[in-house]
Structures are given as C-alpha cells and as structure tokens.
C-alpha atoms as a PDB file:
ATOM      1  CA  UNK A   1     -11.934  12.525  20.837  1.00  0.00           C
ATOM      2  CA  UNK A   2     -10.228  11.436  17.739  1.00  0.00           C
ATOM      3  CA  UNK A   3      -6.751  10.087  18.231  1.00  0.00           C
ATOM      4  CA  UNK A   4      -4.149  11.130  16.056  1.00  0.00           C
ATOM      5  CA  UNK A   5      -3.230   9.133  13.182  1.00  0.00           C
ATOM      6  CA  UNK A   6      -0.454   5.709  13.415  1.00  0.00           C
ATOM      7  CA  UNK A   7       0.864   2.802  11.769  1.00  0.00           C
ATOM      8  CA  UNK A   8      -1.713   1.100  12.964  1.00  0.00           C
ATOM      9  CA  UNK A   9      -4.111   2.926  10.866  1.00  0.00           C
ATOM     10  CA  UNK A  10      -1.951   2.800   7.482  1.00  0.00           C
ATOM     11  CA  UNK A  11      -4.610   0.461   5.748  1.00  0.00           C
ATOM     12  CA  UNK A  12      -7.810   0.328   4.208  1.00  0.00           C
ATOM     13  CA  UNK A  13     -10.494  -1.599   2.790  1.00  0.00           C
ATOM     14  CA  UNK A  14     -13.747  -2.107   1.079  1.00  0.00           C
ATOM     15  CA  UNK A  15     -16.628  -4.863   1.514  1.00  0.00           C
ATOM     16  CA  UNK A  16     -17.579  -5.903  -1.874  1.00  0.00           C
ATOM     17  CA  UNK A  17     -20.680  -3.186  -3.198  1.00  0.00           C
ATOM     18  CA  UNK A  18     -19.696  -0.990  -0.514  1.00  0.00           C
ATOM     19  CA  UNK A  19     -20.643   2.819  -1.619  1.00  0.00           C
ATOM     20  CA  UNK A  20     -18.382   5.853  -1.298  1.00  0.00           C
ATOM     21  CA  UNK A  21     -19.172   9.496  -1.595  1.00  0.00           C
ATOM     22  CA  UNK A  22     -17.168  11.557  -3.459  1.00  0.00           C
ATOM     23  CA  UNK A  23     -17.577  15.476  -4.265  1.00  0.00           C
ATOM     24  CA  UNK A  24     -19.261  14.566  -7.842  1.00  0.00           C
ATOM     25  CA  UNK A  25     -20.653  11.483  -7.215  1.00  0.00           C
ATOM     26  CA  UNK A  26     -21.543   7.618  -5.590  1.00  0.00           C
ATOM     27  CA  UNK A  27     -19.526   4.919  -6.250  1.00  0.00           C
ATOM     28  CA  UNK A  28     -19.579   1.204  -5.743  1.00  0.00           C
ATOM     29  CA  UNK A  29     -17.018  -1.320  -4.993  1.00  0.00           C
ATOM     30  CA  UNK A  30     -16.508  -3.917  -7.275  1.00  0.00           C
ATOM     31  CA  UNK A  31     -13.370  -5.946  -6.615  1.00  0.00           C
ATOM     32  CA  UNK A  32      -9.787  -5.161  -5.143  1.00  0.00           C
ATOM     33  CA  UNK A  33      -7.260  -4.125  -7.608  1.00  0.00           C
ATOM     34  CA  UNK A  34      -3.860  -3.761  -5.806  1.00  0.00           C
ATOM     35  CA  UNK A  35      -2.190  -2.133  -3.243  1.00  0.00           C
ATOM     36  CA  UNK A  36       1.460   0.134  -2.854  1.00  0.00           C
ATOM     37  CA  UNK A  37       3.440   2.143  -0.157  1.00  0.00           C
ATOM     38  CA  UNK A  38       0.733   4.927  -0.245  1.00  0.00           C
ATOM     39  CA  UNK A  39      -2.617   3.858  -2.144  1.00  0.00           C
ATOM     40  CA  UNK A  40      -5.141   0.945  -2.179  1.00  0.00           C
ATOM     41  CA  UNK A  41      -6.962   0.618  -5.729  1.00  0.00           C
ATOM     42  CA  UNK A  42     -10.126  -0.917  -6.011  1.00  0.00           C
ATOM     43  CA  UNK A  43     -12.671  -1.226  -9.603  1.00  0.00           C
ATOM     44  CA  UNK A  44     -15.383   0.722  -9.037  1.00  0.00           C
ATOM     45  CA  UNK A  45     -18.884   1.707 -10.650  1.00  0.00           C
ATOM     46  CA  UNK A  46     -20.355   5.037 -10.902  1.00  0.00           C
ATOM     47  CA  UNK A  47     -24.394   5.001  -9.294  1.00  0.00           C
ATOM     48  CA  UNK A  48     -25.197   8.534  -9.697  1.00  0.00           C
ATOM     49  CA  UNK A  49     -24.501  11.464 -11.486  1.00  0.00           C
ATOM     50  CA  UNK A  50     -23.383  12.514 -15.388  1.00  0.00           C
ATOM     51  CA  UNK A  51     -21.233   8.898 -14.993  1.00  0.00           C
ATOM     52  CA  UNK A  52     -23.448   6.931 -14.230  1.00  0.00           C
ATOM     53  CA  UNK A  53     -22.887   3.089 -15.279  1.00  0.00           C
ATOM     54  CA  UNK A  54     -19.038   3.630 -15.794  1.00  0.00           C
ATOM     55  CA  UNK A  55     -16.117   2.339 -14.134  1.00  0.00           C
ATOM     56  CA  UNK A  56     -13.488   3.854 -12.404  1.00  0.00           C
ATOM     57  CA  UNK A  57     -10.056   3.259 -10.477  1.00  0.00           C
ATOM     58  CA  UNK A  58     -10.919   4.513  -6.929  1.00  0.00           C
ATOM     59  CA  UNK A  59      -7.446   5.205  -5.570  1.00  0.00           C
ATOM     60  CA  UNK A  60      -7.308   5.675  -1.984  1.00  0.00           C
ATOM     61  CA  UNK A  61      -4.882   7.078   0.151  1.00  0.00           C
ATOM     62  CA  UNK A  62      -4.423   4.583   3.007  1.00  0.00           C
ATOM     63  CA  UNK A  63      -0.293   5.803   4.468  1.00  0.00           C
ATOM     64  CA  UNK A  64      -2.272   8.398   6.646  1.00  0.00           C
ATOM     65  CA  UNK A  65       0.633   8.407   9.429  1.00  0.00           C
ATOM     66  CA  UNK A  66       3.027   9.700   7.415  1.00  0.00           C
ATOM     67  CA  UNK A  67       2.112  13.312   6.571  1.00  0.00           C
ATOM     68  CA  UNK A  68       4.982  13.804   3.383  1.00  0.00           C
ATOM     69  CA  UNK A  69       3.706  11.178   1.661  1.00  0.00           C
ATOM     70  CA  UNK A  70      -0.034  12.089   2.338  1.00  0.00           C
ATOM     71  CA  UNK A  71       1.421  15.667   0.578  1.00  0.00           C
ATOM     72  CA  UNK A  72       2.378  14.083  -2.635  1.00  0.00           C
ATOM     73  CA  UNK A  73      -0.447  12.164  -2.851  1.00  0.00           C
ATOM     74  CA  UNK A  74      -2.910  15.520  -2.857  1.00  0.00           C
ATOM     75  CA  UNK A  75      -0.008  16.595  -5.022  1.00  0.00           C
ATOM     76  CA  UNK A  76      -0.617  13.823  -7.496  1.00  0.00           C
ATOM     77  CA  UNK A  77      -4.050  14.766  -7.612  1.00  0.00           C
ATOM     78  CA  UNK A  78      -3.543  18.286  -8.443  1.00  0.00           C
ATOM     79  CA  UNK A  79      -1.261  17.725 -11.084  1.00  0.00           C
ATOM     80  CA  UNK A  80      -3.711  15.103 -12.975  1.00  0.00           C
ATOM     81  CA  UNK A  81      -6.272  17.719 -12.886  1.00  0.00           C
ATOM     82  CA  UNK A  82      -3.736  20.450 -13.938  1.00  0.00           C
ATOM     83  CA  UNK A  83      -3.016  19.010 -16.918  1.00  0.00           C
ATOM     84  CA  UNK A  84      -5.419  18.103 -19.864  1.00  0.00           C
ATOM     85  CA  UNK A  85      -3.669  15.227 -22.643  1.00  0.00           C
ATOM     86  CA  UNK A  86      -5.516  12.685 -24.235  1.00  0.00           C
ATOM     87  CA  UNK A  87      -2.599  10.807 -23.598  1.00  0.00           C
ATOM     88  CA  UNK A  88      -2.049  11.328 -19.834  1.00  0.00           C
ATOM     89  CA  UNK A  89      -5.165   9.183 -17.478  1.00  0.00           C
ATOM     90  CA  UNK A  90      -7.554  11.697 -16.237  1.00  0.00           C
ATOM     91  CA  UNK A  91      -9.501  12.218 -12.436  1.00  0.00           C
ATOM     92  CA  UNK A  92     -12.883  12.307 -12.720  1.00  0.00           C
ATOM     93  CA  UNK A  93     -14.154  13.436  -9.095  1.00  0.00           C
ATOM     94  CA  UNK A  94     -12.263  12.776  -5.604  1.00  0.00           C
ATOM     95  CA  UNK A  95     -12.941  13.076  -1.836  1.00  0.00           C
ATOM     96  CA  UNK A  96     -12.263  11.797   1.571  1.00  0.00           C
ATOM     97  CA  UNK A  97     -13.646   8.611   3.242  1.00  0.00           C
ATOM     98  CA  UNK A  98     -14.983   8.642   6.783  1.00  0.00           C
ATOM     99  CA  UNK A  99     -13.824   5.713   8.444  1.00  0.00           C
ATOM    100  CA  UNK A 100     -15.568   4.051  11.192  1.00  0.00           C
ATOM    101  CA  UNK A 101     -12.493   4.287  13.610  1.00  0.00           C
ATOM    102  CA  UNK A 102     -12.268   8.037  13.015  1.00  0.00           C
ATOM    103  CA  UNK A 103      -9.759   8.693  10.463  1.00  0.00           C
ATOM    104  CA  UNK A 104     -10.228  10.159   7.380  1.00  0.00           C
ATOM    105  CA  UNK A 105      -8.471   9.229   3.625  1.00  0.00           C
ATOM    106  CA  UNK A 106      -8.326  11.073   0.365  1.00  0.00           C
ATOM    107  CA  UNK A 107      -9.171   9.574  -2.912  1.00  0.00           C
ATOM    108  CA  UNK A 108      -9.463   9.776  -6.210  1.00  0.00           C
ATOM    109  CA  UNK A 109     -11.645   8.428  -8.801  1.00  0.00           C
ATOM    110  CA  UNK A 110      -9.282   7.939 -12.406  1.00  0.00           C
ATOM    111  CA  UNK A 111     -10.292   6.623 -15.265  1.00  0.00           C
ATOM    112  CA  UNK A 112     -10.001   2.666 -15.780  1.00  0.00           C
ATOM    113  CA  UNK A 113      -7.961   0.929 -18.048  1.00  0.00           C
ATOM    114  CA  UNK A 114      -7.512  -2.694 -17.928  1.00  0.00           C
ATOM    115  CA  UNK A 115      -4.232  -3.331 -19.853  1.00  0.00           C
ATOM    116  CA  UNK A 116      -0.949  -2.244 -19.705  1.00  0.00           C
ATOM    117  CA  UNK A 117       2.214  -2.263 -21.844  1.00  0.00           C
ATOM    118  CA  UNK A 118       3.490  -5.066 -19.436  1.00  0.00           C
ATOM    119  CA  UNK A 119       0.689  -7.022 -20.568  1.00  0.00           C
ATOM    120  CA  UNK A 120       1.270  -6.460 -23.885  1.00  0.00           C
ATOM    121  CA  UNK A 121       5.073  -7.594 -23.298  1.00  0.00           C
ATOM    122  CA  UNK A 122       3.973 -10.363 -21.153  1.00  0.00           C
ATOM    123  CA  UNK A 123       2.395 -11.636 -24.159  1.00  0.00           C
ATOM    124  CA  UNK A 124       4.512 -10.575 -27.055  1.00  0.00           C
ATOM    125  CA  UNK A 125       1.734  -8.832 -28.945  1.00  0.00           C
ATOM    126  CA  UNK A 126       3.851  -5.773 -29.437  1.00  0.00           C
ATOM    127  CA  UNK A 127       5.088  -5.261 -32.937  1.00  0.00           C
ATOM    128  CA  UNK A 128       7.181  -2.705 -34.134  1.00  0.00           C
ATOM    129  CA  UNK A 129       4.377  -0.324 -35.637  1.00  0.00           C
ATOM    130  CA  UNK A 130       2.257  -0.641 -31.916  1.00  0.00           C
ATOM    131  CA  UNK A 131       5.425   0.138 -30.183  1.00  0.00           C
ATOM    132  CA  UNK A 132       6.340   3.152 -32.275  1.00  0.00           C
ATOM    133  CA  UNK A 133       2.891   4.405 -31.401  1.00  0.00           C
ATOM    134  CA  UNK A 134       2.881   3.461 -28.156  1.00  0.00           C
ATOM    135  CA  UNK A 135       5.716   5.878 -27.608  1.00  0.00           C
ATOM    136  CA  UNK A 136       4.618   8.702 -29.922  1.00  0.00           C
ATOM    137  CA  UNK A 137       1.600   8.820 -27.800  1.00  0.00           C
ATOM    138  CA  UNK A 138       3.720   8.697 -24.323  1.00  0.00           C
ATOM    139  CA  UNK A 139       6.548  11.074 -25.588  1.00  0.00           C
ATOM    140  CA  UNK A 140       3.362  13.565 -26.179  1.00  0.00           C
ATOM    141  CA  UNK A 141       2.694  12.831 -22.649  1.00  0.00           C
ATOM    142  CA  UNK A 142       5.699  13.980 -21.218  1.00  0.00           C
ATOM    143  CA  UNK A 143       6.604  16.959 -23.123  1.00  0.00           C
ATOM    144  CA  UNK A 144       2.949  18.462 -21.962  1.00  0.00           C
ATOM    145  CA  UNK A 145       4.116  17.675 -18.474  1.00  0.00           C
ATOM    146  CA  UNK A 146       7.748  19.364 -19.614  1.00  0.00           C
ATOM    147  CA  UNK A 147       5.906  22.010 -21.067  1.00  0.00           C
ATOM    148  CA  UNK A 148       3.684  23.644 -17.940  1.00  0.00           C
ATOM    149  CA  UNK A 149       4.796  26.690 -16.351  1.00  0.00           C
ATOM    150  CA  UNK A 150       6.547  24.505 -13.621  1.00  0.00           C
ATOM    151  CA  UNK A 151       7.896  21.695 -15.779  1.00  0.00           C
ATOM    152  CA  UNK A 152       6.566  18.124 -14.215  1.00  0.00           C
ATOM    153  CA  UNK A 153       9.190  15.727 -13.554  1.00  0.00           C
ATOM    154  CA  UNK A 154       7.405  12.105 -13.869  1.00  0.00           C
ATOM    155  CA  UNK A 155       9.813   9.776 -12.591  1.00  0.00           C
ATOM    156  CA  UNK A 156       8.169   6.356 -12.765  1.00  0.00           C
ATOM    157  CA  UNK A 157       7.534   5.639 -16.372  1.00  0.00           C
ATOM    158  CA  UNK A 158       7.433   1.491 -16.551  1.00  0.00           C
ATOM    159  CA  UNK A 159       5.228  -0.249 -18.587  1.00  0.00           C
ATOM    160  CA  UNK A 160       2.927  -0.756 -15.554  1.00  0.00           C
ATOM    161  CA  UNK A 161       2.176   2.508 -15.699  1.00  0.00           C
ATOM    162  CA  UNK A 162       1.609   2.910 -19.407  1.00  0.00           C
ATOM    163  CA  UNK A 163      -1.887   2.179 -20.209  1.00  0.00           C
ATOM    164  CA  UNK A 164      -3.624   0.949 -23.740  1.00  0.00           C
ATOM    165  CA  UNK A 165      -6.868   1.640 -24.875  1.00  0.00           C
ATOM    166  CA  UNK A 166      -8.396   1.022 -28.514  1.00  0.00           C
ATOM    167  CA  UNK A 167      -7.551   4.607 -28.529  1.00  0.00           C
ATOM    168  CA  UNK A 168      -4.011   4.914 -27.685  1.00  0.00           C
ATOM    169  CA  UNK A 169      -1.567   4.989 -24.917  1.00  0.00           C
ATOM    170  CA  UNK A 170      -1.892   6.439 -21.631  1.00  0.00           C
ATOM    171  CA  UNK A 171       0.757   7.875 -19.285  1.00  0.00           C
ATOM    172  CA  UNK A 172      -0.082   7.316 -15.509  1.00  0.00           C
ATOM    173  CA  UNK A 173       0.792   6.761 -11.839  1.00  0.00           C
ATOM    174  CA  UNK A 174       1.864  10.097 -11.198  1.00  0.00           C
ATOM    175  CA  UNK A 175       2.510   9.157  -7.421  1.00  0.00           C
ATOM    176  CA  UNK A 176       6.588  10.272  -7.982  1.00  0.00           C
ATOM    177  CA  UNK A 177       6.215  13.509  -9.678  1.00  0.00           C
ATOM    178  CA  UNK A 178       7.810  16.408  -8.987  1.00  0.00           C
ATOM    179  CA  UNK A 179       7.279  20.155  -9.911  1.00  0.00           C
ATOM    180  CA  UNK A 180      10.801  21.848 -10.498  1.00  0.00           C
ATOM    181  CA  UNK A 181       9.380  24.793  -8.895  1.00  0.00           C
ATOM    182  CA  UNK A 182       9.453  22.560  -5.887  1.00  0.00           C
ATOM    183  CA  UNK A 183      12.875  21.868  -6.036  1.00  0.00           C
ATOM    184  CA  UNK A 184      14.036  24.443  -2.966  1.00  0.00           C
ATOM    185  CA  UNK A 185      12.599  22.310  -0.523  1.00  0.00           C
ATOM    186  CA  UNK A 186      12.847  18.753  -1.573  1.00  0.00           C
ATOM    187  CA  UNK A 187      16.123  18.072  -0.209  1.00  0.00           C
ATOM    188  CA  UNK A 188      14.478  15.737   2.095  1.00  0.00           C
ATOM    189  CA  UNK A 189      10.851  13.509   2.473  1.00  0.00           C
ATOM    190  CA  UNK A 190       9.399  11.882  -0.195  1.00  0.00           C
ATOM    191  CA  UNK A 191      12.670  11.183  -1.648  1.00  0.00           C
ATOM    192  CA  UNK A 192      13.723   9.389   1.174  1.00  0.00           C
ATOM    193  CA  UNK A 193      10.482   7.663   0.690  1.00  0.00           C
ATOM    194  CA  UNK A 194      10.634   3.709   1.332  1.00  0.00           C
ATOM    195  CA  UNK A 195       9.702   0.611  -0.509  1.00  0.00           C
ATOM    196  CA  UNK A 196       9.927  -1.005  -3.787  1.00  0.00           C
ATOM    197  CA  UNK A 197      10.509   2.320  -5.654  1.00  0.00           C
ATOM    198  CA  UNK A 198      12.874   3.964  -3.139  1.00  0.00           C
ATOM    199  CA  UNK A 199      14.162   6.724  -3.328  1.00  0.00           C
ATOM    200  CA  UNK A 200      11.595   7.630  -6.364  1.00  0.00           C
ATOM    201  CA  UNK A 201      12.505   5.559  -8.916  1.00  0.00           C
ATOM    202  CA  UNK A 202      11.692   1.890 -10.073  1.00  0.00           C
ATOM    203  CA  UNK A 203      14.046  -0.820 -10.016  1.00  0.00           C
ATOM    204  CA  UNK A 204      14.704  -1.474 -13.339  1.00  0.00           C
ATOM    205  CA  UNK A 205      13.957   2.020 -14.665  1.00  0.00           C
ATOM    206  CA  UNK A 206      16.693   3.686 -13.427  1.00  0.00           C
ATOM    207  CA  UNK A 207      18.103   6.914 -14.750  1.00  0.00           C
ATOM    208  CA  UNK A 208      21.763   8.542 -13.686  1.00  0.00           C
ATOM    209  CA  UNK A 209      20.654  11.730 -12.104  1.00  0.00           C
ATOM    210  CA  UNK A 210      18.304   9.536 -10.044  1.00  0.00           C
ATOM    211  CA  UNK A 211      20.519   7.274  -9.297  1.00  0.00           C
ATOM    212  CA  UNK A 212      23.395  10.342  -8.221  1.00  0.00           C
ATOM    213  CA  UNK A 213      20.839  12.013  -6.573  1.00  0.00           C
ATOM    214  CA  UNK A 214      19.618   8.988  -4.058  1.00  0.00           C
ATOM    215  CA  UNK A 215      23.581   8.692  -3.190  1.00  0.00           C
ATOM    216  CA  UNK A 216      24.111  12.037  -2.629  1.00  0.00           C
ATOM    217  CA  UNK A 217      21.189  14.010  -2.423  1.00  0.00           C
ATOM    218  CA  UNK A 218      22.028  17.217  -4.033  1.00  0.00           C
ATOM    219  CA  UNK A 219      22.130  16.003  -7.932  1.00  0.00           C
ATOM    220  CA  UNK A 220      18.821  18.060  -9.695  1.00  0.00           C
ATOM    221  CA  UNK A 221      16.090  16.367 -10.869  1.00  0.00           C
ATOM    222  CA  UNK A 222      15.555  16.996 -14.762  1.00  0.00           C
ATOM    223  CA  UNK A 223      12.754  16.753 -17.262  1.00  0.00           C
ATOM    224  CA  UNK A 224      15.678  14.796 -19.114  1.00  0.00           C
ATOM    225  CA  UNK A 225      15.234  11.975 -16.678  1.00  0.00           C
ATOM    226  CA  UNK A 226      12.092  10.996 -18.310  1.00  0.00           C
ATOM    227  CA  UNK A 227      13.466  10.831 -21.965  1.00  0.00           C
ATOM    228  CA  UNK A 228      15.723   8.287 -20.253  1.00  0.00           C
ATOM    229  CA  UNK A 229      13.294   6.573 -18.684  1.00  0.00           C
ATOM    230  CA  UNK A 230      11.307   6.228 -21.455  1.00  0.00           C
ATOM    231  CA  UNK A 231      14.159   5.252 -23.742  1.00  0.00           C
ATOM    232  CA  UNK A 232      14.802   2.377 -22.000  1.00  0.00           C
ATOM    233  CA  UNK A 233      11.254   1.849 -21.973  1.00  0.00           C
ATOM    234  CA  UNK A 234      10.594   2.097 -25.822  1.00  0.00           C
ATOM    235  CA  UNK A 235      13.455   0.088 -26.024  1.00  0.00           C
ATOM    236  CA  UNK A 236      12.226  -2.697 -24.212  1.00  0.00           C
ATOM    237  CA  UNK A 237       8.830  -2.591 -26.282  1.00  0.00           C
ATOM    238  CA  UNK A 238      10.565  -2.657 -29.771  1.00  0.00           C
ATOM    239  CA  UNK A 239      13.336  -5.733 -28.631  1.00  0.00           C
ATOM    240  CA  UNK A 240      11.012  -7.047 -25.821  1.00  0.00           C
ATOM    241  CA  UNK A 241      13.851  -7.175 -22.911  1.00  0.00           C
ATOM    242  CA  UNK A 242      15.190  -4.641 -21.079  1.00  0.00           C
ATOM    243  CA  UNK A 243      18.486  -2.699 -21.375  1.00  0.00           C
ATOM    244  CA  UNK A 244      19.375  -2.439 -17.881  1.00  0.00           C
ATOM    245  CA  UNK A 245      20.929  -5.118 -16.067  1.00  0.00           C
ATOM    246  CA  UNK A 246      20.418  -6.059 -13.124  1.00  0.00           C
ATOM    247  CA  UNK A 247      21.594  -3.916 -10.115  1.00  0.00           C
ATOM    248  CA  UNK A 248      22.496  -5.785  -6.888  1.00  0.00           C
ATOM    249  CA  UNK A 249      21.393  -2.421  -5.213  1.00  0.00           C
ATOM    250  CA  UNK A 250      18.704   0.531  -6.687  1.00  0.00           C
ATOM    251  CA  UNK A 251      22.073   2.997  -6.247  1.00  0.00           C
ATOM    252  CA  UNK A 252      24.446   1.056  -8.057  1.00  0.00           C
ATOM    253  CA  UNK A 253      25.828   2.846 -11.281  1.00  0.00           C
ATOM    254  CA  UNK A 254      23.291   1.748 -14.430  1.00  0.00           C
ATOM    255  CA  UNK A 255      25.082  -0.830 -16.711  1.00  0.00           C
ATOM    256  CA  UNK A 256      23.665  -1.131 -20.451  1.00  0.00           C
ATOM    257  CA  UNK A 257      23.496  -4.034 -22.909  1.00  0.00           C
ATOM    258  CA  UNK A 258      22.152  -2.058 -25.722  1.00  0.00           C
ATOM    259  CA  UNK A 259      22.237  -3.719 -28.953  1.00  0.00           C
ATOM    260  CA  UNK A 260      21.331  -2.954 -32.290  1.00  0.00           C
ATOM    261  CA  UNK A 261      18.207  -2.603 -33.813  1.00  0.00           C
ATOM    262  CA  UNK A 262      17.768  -4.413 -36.588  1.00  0.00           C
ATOM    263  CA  UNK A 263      15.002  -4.382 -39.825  1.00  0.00           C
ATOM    264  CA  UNK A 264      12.793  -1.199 -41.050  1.00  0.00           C
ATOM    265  CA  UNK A 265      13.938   2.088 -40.313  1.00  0.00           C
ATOM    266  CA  UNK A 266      16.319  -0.168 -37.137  1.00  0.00           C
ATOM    267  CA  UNK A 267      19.246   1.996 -37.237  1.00  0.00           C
ATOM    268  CA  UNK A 268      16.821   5.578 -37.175  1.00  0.00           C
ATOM    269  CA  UNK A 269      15.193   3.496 -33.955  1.00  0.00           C
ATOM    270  CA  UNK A 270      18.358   2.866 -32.840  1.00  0.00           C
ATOM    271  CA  UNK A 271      20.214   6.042 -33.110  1.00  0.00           C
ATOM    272  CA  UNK A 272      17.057   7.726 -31.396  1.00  0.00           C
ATOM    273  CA  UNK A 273      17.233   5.639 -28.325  1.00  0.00           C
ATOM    274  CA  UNK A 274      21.045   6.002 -27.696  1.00  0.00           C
ATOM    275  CA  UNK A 275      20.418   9.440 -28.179  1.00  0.00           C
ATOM    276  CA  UNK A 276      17.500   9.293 -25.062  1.00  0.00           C
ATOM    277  CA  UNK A 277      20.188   6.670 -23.199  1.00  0.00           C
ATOM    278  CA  UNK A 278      22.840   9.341 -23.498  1.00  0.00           C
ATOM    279  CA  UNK A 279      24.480   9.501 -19.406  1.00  0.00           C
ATOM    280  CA  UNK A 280      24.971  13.036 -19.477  1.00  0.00           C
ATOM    281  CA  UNK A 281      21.348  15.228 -19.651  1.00  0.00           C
ATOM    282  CA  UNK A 282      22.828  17.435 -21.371  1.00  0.00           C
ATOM    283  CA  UNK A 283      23.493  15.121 -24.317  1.00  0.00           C
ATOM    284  CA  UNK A 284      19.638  13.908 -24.558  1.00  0.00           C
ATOM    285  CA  UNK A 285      17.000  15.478 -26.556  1.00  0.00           C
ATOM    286  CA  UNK A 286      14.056  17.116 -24.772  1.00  0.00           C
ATOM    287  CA  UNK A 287      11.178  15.041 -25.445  1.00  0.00           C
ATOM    288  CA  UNK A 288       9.778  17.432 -28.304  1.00  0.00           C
ATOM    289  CA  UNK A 289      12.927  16.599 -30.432  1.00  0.00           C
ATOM    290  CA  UNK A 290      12.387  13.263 -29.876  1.00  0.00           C
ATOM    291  CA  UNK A 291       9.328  13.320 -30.561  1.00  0.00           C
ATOM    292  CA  UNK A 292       9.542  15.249 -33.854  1.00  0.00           C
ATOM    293  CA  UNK A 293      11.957  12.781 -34.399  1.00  0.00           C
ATOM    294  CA  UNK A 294      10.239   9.707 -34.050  1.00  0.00           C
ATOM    295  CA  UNK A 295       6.779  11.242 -36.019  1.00  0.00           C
ATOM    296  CA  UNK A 296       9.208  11.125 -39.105  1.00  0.00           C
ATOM    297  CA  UNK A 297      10.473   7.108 -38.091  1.00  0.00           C
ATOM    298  CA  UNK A 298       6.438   6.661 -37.974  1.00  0.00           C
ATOM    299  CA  UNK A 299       5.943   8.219 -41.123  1.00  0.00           C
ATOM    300  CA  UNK A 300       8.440   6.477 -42.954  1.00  0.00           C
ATOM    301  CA  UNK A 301       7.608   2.781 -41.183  1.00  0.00           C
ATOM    302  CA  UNK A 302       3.778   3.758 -42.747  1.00  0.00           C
ATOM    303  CA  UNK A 303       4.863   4.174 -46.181  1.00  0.00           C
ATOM    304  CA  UNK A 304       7.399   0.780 -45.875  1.00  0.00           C
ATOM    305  CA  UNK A 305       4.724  -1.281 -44.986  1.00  0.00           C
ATOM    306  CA  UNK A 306       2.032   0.466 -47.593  1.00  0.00           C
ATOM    307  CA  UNK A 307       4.624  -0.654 -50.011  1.00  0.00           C
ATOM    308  CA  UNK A 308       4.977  -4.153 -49.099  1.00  0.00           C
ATOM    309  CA  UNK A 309       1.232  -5.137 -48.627  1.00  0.00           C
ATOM    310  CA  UNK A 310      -0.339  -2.450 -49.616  1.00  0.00           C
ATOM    311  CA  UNK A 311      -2.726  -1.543 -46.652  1.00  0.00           C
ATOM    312  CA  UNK A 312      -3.082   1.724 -45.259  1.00  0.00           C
ATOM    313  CA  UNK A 313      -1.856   1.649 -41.507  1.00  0.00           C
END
C-alpha cells in the first residue's frame, strides 16, 4: 500500500542519462539545472518521436505534500498550453514520473533557452536598441495573457524569467499566475505560499497592489501589476540598475529612485516608464497602450540611428 505523500518526499532527482516517459515522447537527462519551492529543472534531450535530437527544460514537480501548490503547478501547465505567442516559452509534451518509493510527480517538457536578460545585465551587453526590443517583444507577451477570456495575471516578471533567443525575447516561469476568473477563491493558498518569492511576488520586483494585498489580503490582483512589473524591469535594462530600493521586508511600502533618462528619444523612454511606475492602477496604461507606445519610440530610435551611420537596424 502506497503511503500518502510528506515532507519527506518533497524532492527529486535524476542519474545522469536517466530516461523519462512523457505522453509524446522519451527523454534523457543531461545535467541539473536548478531547483525552487515547487520544481526541479533538469536539460534534457529528446530520443524519440517528431523531436527527436532537441533539448528541452524538463520541469518537474517535486512539492508533492502540499496539494495547493501541486494545483498551480498543473495550473501553470494549462495556461502555457492555452496560450500560443511567439513571445511567451512554449510546452512541448508533459507527464508524471513513477518513482521507485511510490509517489508520483508531474512534469513538463518547455522549450530551452540558455540565456536570460540577467545574463545580458550581468554582462552589460544590453544597449538601448536590444532593450527597447527586448520589451516590445515582452509587452506583446503580456497583453496576449491580458487579452484571454480570463485575463492572466503573471506576477513574476524578472529578468530571470525573460528569455533571449537569436529570435527575440521570451516571457516565462509562469509558476505565479493567476486567472482573474479565479479570483473568488484565492483569498487563501498559494498566496500564502512560502519562500524566496512569498507571497507571489519577487523581491525586488515588487508592485503596490502586491505588496497591499500580502498585508492585507483583500487588495485585487490586476493585469496592471504586470505593466509595473515590467516597468521597473525595462527600466533596469535601459539604465542597468534597478529602481527599487531595497526593502528590509517583501511588505514594506516600494520606495523609487527613478531618474532621468537621458540621450535618443530619453525623455519619450522616460515618460513611458513613469507612466507604467504610476502607484495607483488606475493611472497606468494597459500593456497595449504601452505597447503602441513604445512601437513608435522603436520606430523613431530606427530612423536616429539610420541617420547617424547609416545602417538599417
């Protein structure tokens, strides 16, 4: 008889070129990639099937105890394959692993990208034209997950979770989303969730309703949070430091040292982001104006730069 799931099952691993079954497909283990409060990700390769020879991100579930979180994990999965954005990382095939002391964890297979925006910040390689992109391609992103029939509330927009391909940007890590249609019955669990991003936000990322909302529980979550997020995110890529200082705790009110931007089309940046940074939802632009917004900053930067060296960027 199977016992019932505990701590003492809350972790997982992988022998190097061990092979897991998903619905689709095999998959081998490669190397470890990292490890949060609910998932274990390891590089893997693809042995069978239409992917063969490709890797992947096998992302498994290991908090197995804890039945809210092991919710928002299937949630997570559902809403990746709900929504279809070049922009946004994509599942490929998923399933659940038989372990040898009887338990059973869900996983996903998502595509694999090796660098992030961090890394890009890390190394200062982001100039103003790769940031501007970088968040043209993210703020598409979002308003497709503002846009479904049940908006989708992200929540954890970093630049570890921004990922960059020779083809773009990526939006992902959609471990913290919510569905406003949700909203009813998420006065308590995964909110209350704890760890390094408790209660659903990261550290440094931090938007007011968030913040309200872990003190008191009752503020609404809003599609607006993640235009603030990512403000202070596309911020941080176009001065390389972020905005926010920092907190002594996650709840304490945000404090902002936003300065000018300065150079081509600066103030149009900076007016934009104050606009996202705005306290009040109410006073931020939905992601679309933004957006629209910042496809005429691109357009502009294009022709300044044609101008000056005469290259077509």
């Amino acid at each position: 008889m199977v016992s019932l799931p505990n701590p003492a099952h809350d972790r997982f691993f992988l022998n190097h070129l061990q092979s897991v079954k998903a619905k689709g497909a095999w998959y081998y283990n490669q190397r470890f990639l990292g490890r949060g409060g609910n998932g274990t990700a390891f590089l893997v390769t693809c042995s069978s099937g239409a992917n063969v020879g490709m890797q992947f991100v096998l992302k498994v579930f290991h908090k197995i105890s804890d039945p809210t979180r092991q919710k928002a994990f299937l949630a997570e999965i559902g809403h990746l394959r709900s929504l279809n954005h070049p922009a946004i990382t994509r599942i490929f095939d998923e399933g659940i692993f038989n372990a040898s002391n009887g338990m059973k964890y869900p996983f996903a297979v998502i595509e694999f990208v090796p660098i992030t925006a961090r890394t890009l910040l890390v190394s200062k390689q982001v100039d103003r034209l790769q940031a501007i992109r970088i968040a043209l391609n993210c703020l598409s992103a979002i308003d497709c997950m503002h846009g479904t029939t049940a908006p989708l509330v992200h929540r954890d927009i970093k630049p570890e979770n921004i990922l960059i391909s020779e083809m773009g940007a990526k939006l992902a890590d959609f471990g913290l989303v919510k569905a406003l249609a949700d909203l009813p019955a998420e006065q308590s669990g995964v909110d209350a969730l704890d760890g390094t991003q408790w209660p659903g936000m990261p550290w440094r990322y931090r938007t007011p309703e968030l913040v309200q909302r872990a003190n008191n529980n009752t503020t609404p979550i809003s599609p607006k949070s993640d235009v603030y997020q990512f403000g202070t995110v596309f911020y941080e890529l176009l001065t390389g430091f972020n905005p926010q200082l920092q907190p002594d705790m996650v709840t304490d009110p945000i404090d902002l040292d936003l300065r000018e931007i300065r150079g081509d089309q600066g103030q149009e940046l900076s007016t934009l982001i104050k606009a996202m940074l705005a306290e009040k939802p109410s006073n931020r632009p939905p992601a679309k104006v933004c957006l629209k917004r910042l496809n005429k900053i691109h357009e502009s930067y294009c022709k300044s730069l044609h101008s000056v060296t005469g290259e077509f960027v």
